[in-house]
N, C-alpha and C. Protein backbone atom coordinates (compact mmCIF):
# COMPACT_ATOMS: atom_id res chain seq x y z
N UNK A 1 98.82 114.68 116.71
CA UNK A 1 98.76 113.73 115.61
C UNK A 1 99.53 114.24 114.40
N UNK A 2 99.16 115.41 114.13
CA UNK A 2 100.10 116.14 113.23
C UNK A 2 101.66 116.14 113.63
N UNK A 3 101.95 116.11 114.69
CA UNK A 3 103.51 115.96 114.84
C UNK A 3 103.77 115.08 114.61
N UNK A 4 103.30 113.54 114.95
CA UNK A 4 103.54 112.33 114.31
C UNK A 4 103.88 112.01 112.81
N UNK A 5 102.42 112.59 112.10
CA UNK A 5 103.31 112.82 111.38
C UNK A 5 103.93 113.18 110.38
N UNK A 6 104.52 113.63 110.81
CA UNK A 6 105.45 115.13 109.92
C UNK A 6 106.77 114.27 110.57
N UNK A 7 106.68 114.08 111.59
CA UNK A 7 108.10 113.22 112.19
C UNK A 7 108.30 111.92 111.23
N UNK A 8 107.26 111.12 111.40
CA UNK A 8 107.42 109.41 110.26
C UNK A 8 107.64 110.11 108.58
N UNK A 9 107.08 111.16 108.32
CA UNK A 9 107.34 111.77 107.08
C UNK A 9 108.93 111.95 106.99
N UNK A 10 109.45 112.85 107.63
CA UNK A 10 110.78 112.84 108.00
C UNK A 10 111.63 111.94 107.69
N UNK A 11 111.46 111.29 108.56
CA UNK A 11 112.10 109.93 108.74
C UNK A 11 112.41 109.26 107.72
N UNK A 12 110.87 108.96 106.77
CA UNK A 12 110.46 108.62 105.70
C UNK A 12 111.32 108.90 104.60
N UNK A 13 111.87 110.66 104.34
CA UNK A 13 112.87 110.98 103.40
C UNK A 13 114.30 110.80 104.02
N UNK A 14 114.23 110.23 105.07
CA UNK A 14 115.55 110.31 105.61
C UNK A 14 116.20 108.92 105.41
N UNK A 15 115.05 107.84 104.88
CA UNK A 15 115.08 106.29 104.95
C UNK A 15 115.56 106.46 103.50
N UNK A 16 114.76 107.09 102.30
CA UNK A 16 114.88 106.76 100.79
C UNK A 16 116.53 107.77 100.74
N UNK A 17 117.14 108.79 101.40
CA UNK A 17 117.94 109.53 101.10
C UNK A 17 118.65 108.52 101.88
N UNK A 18 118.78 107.10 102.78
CA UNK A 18 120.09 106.39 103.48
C UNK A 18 119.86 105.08 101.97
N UNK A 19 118.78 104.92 100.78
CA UNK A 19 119.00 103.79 100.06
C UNK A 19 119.69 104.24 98.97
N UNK A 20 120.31 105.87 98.94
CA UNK A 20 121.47 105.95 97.73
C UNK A 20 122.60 105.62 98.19
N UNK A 21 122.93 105.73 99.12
CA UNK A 21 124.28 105.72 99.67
C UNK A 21 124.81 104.21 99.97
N UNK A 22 123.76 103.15 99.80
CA UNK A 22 124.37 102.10 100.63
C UNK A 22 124.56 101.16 99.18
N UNK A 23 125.57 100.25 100.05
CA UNK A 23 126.10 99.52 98.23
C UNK A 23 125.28 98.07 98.00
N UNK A 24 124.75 97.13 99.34
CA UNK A 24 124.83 96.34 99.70
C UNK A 24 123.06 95.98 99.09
N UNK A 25 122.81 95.55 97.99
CA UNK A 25 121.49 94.27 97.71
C UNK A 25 120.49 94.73 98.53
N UNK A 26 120.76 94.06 99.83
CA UNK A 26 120.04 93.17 100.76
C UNK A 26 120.12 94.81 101.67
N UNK A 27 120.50 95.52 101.88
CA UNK A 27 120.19 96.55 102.58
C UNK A 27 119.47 97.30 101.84
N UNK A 28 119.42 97.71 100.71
CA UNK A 28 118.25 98.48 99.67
C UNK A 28 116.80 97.84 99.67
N UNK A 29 116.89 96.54 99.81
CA UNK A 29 115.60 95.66 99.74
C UNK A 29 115.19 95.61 101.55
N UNK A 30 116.04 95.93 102.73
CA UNK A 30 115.57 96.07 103.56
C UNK A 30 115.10 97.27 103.69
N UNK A 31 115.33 98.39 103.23
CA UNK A 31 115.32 100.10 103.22
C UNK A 31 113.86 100.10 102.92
N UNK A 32 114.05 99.43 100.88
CA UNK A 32 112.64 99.50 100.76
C UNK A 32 111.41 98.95 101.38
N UNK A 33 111.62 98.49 102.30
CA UNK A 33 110.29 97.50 103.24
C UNK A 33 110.10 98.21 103.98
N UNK A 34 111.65 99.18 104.87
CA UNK A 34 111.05 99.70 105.83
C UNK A 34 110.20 101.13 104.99
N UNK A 35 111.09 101.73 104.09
CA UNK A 35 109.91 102.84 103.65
C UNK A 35 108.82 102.65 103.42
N UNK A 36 108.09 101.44 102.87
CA UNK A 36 106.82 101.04 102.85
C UNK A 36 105.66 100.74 103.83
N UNK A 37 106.80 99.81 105.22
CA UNK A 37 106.22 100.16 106.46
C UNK A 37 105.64 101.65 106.90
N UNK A 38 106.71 102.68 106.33
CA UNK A 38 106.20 103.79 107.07
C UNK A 38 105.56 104.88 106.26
N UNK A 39 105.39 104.27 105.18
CA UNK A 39 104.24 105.09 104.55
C UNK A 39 102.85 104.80 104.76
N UNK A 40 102.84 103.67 105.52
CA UNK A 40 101.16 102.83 105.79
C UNK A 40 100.95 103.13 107.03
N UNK A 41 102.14 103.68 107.64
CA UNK A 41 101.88 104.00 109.04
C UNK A 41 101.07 105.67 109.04
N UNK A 42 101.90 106.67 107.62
CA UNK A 42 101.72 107.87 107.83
C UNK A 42 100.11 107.59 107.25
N UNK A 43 99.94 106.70 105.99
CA UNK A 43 98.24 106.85 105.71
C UNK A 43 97.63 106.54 106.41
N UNK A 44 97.69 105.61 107.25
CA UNK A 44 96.61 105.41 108.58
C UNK A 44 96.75 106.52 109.39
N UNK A 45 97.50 107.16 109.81
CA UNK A 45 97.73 108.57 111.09
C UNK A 45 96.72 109.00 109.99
N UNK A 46 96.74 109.44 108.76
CA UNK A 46 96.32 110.63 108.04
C UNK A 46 94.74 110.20 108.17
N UNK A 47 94.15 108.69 107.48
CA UNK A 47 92.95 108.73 107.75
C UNK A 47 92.14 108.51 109.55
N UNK A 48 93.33 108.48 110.18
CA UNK A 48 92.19 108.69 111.81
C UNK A 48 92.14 110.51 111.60
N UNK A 49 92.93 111.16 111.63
CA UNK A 49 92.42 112.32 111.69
C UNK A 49 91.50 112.69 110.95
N UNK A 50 91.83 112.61 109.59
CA UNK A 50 90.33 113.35 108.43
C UNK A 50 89.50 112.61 108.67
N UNK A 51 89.56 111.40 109.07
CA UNK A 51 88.06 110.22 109.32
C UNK A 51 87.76 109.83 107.99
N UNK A 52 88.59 109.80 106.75
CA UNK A 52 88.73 109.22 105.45
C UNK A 52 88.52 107.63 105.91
N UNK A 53 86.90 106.90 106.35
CA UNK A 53 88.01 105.41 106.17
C UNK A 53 88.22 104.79 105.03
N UNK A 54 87.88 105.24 103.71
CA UNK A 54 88.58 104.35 102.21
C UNK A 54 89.98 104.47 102.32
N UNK A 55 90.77 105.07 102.95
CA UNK A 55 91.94 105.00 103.40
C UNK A 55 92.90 103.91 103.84
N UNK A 56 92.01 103.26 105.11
CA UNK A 56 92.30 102.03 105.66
C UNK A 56 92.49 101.12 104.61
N UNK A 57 91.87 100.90 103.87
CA UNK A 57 91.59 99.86 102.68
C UNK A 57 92.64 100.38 101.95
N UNK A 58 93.19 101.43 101.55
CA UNK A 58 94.54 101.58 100.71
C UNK A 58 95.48 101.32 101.26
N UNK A 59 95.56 101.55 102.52
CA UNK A 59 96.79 101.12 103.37
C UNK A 59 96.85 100.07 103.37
N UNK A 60 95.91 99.34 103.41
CA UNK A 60 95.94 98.02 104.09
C UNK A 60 96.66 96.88 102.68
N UNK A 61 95.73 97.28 101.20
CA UNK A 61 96.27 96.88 100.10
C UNK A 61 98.13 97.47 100.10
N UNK A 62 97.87 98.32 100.05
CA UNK A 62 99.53 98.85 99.83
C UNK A 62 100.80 97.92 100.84
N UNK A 63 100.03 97.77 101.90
CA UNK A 63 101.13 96.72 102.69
C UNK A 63 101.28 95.27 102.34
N UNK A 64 99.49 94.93 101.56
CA UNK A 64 99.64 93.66 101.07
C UNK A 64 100.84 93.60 99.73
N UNK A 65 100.69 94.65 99.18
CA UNK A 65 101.21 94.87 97.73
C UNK A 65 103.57 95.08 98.16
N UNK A 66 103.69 95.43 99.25
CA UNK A 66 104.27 95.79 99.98
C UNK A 66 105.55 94.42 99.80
N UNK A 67 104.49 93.89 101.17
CA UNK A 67 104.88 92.65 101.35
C UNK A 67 105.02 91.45 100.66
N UNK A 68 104.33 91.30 99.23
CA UNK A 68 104.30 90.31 98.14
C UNK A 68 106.05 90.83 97.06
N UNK A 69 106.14 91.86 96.90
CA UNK A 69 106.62 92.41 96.28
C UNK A 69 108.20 92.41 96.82
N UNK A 70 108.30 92.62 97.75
CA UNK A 70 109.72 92.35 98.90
C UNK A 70 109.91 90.12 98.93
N UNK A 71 108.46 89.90 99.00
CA UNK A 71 109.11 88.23 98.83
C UNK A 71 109.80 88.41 97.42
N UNK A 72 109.12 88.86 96.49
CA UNK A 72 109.40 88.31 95.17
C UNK A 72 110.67 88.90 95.04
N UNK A 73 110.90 90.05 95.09
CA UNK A 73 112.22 90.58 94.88
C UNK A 73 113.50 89.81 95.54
N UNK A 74 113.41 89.15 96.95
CA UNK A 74 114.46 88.50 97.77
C UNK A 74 114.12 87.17 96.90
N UNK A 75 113.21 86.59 96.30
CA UNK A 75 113.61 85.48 95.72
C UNK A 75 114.56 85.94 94.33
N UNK A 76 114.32 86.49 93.64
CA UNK A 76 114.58 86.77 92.18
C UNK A 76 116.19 86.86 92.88
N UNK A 77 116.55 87.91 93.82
CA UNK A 77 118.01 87.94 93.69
C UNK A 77 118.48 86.67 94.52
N UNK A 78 117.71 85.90 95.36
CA UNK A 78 118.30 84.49 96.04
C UNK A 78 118.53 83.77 94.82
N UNK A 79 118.05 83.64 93.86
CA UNK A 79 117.91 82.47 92.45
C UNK A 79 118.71 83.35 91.40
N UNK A 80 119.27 84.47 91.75
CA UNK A 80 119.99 85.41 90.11
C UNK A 80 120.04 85.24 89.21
N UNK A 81 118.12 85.41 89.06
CA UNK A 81 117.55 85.98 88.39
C UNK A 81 116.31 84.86 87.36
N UNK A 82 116.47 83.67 88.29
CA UNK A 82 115.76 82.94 87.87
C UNK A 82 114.44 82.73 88.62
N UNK A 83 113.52 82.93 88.27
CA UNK A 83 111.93 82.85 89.17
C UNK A 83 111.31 81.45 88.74
């Protein structure tokens, strides 16, 4: 379980170190979804092991918070900059 993850951790800095380099909007706003995906993935790995479950409930908000936040952002730049 620990290799898991330390691997999605990885990955994780390997996702925010590919959103300097890229020029493109719509690939930074995909980057950031997926890093968010996989930070809810590493807090859930983290609370099955410690058996933390107030955990679940942060994860679970953080993906809601996640996912609201990625609509709003793809609207704001679909409308530039009008909400």
């Amino acid at each position: 379980m620990y290799a898991i993850m330390i691997i999605l951790f990885i990955y994780s800095v390997l996702i925010l170190a590919k959103l300097f380099f890229n020029n493109s909007i719509w690939e930074k706003v995909l980057i950031i979804n997926l890093f968010s995906a996989k930070f809810v993935l590493v807090l859930l790995l983290y609370s099955i092991i410690t058996g933390l479950s107030y955990l679940i409930d942060i994860a679970f908000v953080y993906a809601l918070l996640g996912f609201v936040s990625i609509v709003l952002i793809t609207r704001f730049i679909r409308k530039r900059g009008k909400i």
